[in-house]
N, C-alpha and C. Protein backbone atom coordinates (compact mmCIF):
# COMPACT_ATOMS: atom_id res chain seq x y z
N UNK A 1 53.05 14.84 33.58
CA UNK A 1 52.47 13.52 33.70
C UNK A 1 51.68 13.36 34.97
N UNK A 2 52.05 14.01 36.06
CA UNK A 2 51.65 14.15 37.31
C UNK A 2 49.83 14.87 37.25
N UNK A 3 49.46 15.71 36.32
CA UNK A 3 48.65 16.05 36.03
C UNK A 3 47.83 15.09 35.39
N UNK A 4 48.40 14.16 34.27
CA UNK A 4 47.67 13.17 33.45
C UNK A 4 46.79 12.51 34.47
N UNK A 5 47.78 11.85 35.67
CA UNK A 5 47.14 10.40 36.30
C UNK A 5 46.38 10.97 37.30
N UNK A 6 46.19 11.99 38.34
CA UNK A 6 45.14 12.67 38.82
C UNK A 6 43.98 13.10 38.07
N UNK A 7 44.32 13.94 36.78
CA UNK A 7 43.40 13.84 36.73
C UNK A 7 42.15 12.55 35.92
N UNK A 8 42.74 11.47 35.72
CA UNK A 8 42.34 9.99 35.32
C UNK A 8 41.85 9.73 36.67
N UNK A 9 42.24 9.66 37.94
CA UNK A 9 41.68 9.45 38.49
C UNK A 9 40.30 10.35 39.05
N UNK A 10 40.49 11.28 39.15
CA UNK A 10 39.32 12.48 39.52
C UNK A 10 38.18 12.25 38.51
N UNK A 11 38.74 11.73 37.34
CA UNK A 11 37.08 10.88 36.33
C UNK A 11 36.62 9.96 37.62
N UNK A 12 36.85 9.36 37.74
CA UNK A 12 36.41 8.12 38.40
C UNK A 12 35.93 8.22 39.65
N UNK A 13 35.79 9.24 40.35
CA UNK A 13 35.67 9.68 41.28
C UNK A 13 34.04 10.29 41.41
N UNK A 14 33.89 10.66 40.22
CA UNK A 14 33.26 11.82 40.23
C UNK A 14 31.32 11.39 40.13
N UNK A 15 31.60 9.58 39.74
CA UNK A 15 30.28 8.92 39.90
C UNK A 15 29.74 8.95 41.14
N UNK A 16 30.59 10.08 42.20
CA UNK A 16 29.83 9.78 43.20
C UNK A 16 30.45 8.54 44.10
N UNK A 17 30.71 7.88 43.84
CA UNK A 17 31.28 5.96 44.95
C UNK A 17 32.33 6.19 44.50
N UNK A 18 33.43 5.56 45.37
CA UNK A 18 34.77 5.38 44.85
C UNK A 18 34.57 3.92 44.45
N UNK A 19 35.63 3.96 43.22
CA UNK A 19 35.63 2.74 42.42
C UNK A 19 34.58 1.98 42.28
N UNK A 20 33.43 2.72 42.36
CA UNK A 20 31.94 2.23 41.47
C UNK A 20 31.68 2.33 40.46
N UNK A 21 30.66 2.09 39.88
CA UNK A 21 30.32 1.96 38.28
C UNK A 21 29.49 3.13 38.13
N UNK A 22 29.93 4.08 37.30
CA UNK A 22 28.57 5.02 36.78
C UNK A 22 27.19 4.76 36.37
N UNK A 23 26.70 5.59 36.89
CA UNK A 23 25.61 5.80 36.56
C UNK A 23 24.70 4.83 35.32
N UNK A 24 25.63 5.41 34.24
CA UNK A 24 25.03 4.82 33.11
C UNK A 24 25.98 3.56 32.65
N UNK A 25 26.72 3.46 33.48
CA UNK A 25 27.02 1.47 33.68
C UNK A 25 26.22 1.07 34.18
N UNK A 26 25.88 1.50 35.33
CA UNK A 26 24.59 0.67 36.37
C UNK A 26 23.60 0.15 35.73
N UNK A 27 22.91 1.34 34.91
CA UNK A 27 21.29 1.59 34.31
C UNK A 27 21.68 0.53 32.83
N UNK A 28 22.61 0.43 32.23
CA UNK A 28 23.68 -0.86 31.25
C UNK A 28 23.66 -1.86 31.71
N UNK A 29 23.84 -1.97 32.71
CA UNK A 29 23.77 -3.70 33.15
C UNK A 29 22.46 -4.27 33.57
N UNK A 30 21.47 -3.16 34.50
CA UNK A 30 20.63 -3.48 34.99
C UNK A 30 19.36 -3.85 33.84
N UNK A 31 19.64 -2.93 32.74
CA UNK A 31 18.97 -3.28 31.38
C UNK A 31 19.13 -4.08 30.66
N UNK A 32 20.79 -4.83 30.60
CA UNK A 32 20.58 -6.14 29.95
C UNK A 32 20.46 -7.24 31.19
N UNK A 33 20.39 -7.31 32.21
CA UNK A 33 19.98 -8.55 33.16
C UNK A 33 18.45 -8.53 32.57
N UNK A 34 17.50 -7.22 32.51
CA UNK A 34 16.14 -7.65 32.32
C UNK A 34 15.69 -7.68 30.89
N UNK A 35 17.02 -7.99 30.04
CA UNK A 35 16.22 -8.30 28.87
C UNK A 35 17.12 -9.77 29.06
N UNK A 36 17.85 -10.31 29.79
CA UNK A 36 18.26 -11.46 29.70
C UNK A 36 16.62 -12.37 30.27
N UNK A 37 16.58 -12.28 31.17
CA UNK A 37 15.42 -12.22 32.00
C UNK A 37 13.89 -12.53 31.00
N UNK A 38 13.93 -11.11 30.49
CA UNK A 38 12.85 -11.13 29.42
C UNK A 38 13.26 -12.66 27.92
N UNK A 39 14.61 -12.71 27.76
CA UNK A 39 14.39 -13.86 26.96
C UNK A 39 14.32 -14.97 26.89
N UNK A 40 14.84 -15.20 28.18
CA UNK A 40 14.08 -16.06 29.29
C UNK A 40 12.95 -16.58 29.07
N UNK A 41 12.11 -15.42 29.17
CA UNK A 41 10.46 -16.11 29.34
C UNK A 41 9.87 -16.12 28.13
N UNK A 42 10.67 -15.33 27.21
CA UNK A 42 10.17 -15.37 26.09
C UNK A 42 10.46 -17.32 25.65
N UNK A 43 11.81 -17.45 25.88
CA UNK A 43 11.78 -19.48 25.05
C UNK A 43 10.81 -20.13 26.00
N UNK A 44 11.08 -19.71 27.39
CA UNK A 44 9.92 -20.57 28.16
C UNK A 44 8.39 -20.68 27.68
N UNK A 45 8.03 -19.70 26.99
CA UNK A 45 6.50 -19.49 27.02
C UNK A 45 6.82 -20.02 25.33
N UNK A 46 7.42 -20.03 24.74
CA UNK A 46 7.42 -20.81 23.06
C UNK A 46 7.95 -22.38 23.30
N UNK A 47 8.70 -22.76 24.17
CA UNK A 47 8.72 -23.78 24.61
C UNK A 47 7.41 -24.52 25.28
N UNK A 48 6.74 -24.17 26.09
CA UNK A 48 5.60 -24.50 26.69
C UNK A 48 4.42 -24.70 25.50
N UNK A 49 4.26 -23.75 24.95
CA UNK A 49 3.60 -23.84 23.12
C UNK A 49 3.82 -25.10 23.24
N UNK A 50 5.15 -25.37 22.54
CA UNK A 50 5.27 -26.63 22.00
C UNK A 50 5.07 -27.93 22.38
N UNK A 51 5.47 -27.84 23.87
CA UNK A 51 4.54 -29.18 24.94
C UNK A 51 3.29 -29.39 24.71
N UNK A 52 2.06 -28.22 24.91
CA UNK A 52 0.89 -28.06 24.37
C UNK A 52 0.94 -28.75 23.10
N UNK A 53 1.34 -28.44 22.06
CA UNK A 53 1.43 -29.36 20.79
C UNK A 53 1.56 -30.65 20.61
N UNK A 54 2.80 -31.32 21.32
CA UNK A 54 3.10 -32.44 21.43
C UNK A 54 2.01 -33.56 22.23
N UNK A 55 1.68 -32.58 23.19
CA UNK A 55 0.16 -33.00 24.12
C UNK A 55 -0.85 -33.26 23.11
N UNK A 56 -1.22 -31.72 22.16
CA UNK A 56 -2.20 -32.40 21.53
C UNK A 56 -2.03 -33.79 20.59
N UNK A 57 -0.95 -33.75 19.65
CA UNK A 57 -0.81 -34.72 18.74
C UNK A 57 -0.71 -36.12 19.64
N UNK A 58 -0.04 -35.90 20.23
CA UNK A 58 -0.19 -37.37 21.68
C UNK A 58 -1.46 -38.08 21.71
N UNK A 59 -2.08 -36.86 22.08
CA UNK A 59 -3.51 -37.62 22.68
C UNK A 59 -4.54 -38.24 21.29
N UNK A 60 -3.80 -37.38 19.93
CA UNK A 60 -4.75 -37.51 18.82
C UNK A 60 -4.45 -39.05 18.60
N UNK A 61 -2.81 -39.37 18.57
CA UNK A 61 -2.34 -40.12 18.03
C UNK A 61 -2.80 -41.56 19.35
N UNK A 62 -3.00 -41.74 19.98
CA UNK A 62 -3.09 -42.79 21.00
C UNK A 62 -4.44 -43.21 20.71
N UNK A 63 -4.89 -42.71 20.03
CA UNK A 63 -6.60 -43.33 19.27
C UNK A 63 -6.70 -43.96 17.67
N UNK A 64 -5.69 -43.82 17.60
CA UNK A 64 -5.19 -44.37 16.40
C UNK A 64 -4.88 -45.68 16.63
N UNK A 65 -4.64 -46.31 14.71
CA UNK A 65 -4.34 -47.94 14.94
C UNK A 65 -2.88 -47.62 15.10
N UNK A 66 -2.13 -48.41 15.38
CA UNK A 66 -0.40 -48.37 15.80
C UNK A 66 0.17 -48.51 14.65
N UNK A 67 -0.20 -49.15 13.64
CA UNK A 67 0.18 -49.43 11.98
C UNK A 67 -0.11 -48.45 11.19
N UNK A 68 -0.91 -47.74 11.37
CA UNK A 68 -0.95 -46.53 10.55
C UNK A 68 -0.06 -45.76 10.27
N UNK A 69 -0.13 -45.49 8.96
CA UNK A 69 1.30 -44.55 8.52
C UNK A 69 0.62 -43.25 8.93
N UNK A 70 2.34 -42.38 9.42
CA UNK A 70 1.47 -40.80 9.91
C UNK A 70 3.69 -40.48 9.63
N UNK A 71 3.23 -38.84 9.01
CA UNK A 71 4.69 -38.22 8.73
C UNK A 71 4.66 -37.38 9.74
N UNK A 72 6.23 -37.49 9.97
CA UNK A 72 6.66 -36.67 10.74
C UNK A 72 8.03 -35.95 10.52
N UNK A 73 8.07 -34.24 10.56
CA UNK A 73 9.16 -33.54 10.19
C UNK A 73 10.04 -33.57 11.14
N UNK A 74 11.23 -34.10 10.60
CA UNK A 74 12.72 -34.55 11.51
C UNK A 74 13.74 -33.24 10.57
N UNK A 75 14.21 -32.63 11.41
CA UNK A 75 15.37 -31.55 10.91
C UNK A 75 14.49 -31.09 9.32
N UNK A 76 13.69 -30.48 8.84
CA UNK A 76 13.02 -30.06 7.93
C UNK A 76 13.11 -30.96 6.96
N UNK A 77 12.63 -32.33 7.19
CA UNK A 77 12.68 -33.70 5.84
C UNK A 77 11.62 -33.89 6.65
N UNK A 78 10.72 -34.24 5.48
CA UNK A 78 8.69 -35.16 6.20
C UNK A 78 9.45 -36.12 5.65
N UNK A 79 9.31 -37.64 7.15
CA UNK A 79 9.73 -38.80 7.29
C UNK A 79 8.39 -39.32 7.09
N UNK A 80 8.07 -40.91 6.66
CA UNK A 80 7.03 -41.37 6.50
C UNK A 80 7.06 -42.55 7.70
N UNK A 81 6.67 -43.08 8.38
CA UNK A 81 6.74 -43.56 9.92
C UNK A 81 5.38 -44.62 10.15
N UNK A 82 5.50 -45.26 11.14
CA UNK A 82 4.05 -45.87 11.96
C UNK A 82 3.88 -44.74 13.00
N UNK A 83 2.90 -45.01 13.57
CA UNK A 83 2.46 -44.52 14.19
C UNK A 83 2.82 -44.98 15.95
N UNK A 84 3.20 -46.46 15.74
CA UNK A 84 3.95 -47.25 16.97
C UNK A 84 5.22 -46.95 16.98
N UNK A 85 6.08 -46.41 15.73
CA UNK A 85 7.36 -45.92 15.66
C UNK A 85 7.48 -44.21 16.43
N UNK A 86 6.26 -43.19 16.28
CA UNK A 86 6.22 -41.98 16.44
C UNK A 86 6.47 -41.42 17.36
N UNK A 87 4.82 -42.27 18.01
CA UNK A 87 4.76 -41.99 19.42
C UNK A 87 5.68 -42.33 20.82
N UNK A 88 6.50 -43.69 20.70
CA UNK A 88 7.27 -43.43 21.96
C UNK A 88 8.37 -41.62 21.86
N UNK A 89 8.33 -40.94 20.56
CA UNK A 89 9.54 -40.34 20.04
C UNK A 89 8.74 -39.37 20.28
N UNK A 90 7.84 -38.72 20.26
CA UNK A 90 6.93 -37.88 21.11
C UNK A 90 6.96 -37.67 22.48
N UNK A 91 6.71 -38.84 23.03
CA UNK A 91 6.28 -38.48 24.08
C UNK A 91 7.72 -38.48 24.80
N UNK A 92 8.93 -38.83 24.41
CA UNK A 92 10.09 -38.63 24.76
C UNK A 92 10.50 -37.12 24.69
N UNK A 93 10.72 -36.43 23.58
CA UNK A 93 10.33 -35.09 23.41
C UNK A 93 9.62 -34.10 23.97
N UNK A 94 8.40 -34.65 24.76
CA UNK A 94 7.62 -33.63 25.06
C UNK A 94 8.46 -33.50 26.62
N UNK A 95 8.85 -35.31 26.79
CA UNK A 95 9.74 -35.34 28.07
C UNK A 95 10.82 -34.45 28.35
N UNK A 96 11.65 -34.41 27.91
CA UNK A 96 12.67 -33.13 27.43
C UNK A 96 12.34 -31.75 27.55
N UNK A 97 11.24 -31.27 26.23
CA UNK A 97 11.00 -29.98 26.63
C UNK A 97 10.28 -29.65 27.94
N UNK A 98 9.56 -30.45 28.48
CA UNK A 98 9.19 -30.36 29.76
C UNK A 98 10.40 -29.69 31.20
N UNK A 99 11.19 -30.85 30.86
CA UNK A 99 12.70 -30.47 31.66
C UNK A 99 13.53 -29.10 31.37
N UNK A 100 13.77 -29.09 29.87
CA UNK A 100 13.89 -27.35 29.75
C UNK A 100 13.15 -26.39 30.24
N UNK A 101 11.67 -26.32 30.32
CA UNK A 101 11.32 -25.46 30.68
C UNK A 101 11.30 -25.24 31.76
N UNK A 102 11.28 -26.49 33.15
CA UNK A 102 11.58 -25.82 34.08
C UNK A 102 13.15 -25.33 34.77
N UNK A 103 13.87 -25.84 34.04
CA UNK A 103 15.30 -25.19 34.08
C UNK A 103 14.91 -24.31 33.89
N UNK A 104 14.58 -23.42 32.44
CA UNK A 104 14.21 -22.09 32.51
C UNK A 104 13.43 -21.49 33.48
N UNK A 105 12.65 -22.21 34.07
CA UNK A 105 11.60 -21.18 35.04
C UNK A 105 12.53 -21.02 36.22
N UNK A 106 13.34 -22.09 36.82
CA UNK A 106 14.54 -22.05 37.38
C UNK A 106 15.15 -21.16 37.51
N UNK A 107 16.06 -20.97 36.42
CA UNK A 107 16.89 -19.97 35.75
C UNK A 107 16.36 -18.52 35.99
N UNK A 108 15.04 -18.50 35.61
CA UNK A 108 14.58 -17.26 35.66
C UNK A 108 14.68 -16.41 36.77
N UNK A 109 13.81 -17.76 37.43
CA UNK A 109 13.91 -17.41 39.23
C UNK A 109 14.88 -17.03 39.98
N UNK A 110 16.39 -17.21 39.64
CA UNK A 110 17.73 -16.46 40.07
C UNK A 110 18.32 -15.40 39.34
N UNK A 111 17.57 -15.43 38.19
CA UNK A 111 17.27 -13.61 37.62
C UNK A 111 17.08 -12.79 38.26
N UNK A 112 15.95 -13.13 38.24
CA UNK A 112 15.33 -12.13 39.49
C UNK A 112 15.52 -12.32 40.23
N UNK A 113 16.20 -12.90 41.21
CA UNK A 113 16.89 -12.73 42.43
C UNK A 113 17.97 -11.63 42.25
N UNK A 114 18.65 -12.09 41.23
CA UNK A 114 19.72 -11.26 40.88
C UNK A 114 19.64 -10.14 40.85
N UNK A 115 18.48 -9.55 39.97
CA UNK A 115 17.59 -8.32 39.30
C UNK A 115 17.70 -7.43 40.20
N UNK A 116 16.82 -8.06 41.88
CA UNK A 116 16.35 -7.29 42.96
C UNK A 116 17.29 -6.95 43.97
N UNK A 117 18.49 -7.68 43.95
CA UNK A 117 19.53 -7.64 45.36
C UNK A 117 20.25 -6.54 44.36
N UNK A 118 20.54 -6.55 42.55
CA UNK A 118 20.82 -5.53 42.11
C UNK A 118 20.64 -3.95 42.43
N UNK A 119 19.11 -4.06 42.27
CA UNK A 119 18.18 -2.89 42.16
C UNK A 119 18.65 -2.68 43.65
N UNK A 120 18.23 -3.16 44.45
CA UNK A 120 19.02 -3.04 46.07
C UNK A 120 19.69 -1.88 46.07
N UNK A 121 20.87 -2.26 45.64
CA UNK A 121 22.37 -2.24 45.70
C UNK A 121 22.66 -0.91 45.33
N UNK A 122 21.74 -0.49 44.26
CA UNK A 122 21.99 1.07 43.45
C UNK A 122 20.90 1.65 44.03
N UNK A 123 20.36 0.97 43.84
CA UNK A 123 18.93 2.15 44.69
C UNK A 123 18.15 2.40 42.86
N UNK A 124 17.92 1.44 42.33
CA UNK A 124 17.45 1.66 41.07
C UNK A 124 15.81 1.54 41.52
N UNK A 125 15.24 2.44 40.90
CA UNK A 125 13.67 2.74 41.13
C UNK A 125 13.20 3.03 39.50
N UNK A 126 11.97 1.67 39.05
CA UNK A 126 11.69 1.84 37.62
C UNK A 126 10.44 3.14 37.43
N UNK A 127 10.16 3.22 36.67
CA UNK A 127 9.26 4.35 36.07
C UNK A 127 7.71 3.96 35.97
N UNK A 128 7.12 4.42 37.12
CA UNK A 128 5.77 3.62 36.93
C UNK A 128 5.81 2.79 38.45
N UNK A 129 6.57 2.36 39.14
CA UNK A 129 6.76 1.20 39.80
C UNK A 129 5.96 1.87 41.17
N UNK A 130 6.44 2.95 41.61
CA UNK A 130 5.49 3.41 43.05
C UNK A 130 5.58 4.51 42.42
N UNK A 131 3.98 5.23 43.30
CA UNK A 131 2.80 6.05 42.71
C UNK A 131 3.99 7.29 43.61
N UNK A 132 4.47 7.53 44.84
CA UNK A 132 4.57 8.28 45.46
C UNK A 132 6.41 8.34 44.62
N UNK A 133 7.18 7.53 44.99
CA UNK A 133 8.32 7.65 44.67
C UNK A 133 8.97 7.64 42.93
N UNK A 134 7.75 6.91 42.25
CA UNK A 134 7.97 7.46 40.87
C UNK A 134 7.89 8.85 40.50
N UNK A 135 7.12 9.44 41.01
CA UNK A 135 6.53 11.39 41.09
C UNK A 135 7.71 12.09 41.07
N UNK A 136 8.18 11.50 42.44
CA UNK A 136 9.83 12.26 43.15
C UNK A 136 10.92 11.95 42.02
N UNK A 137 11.00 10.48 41.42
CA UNK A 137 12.28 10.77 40.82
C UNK A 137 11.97 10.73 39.22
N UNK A 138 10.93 10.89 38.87
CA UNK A 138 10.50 11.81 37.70
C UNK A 138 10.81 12.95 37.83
N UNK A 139 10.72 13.55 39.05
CA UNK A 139 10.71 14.96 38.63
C UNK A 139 11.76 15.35 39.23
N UNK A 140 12.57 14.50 40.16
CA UNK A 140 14.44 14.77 39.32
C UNK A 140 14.83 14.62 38.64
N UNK A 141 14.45 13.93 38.13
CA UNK A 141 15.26 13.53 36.35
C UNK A 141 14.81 14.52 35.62
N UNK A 142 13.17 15.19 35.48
CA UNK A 142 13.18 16.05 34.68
C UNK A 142 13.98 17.52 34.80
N UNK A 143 14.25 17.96 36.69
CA UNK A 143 15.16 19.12 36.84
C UNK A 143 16.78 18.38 36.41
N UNK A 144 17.23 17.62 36.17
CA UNK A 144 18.52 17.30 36.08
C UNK A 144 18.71 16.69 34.73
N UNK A 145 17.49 16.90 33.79
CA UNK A 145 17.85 16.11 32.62
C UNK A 145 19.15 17.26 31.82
N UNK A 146 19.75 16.45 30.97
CA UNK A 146 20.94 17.01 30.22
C UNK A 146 22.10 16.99 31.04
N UNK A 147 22.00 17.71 32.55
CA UNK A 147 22.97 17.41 33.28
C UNK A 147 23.69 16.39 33.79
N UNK A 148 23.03 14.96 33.53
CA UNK A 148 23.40 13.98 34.30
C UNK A 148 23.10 13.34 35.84
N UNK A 149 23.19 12.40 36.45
CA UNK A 149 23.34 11.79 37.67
C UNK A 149 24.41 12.65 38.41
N UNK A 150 23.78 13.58 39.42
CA UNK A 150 24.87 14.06 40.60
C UNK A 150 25.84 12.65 41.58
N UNK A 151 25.12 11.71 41.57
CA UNK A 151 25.50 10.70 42.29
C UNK A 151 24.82 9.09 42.07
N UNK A 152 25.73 8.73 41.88
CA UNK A 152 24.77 6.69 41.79
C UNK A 152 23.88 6.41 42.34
N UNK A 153 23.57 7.31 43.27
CA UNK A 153 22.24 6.31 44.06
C UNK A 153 20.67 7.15 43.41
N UNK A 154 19.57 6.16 43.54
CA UNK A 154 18.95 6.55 42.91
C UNK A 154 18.48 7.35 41.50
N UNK A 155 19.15 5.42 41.04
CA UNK A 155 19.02 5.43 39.16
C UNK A 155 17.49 5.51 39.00
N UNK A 156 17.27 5.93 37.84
CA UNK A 156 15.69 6.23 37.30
C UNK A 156 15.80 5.14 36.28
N UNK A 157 15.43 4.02 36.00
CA UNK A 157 15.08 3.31 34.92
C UNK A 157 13.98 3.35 33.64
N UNK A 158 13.54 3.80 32.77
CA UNK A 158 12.47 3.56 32.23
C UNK A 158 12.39 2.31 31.62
């Protein structure tokens, strides 16, 4: 048994840091922070769309008579409405998504905070990112491919 728990520990050891995260934990987490990140900007920028939208119909609708019937889709049912009924409900809406999105841009913004004190931390260098130091750890990764990470520092990301 004495054999079991040494050598359980000597795994763990062997990332290089004591009681650090391997390698390919690191390059695991650091890949879903930047697709958290990435979906992020992805609702922000379909959100923002939709302000644009609400903007346009706004401005269409404020030239209009106020009595005019005009439909509008509520939870996928076309409601039949005024047009004095619509618009405060618009422009309330556009109020809202406005506020989401900059929560999200917010949000984002301590992503990437997060992202970079990460990248810090491991010494993670992406692929493409510098002309001189991408070269270098391209072309460790290509002498060390199959073999693995000798040590945590200086993860290669693609």
């Amino acid at each position: 048994m004495a054999a079991n728990s040494n050598s359980g520990t000597g795994g763990k050891s062997s990332g290089g840091k004591q009681s650090g995260p391997s390698a390919e934990q690191v390059v695991a987490t650091f890949q879903r922070m930047r697709q958290e990140q990435r979906s992020m900007a992805s609702k922000a920028a379909e959100l923002e769309m939709e302000t644009n939208e609400h903007s346009l119909v706004i401005d269409t609708l404020k030239d209009v008579d106020p009595s005019r019937k005009c439909y509008r889709l509520v939870g996928g049912v076309l409601v039949e409405r005024t047009v004095k009924e619509v618009l405060p409900a618009l422009e309330n809406n556009k109020e809202q998504i406005s506020k989401i999105v900059e929560s999200l841009n917010t949000q984002m913004q301590a992503k990437g905070r997060e992202l970079t004190e990460y990248r810090e931390r491991y010494n993670i260098r992406l692929v493409g990112e510098d002309d001189k130091q991408g070269k270098n750890t391209t072309n460790q990764a290509k002498e060390n491919e199959g073999g693995g990470s000798k040590s945590g520092a200086g993860v290669l990301v693609s």
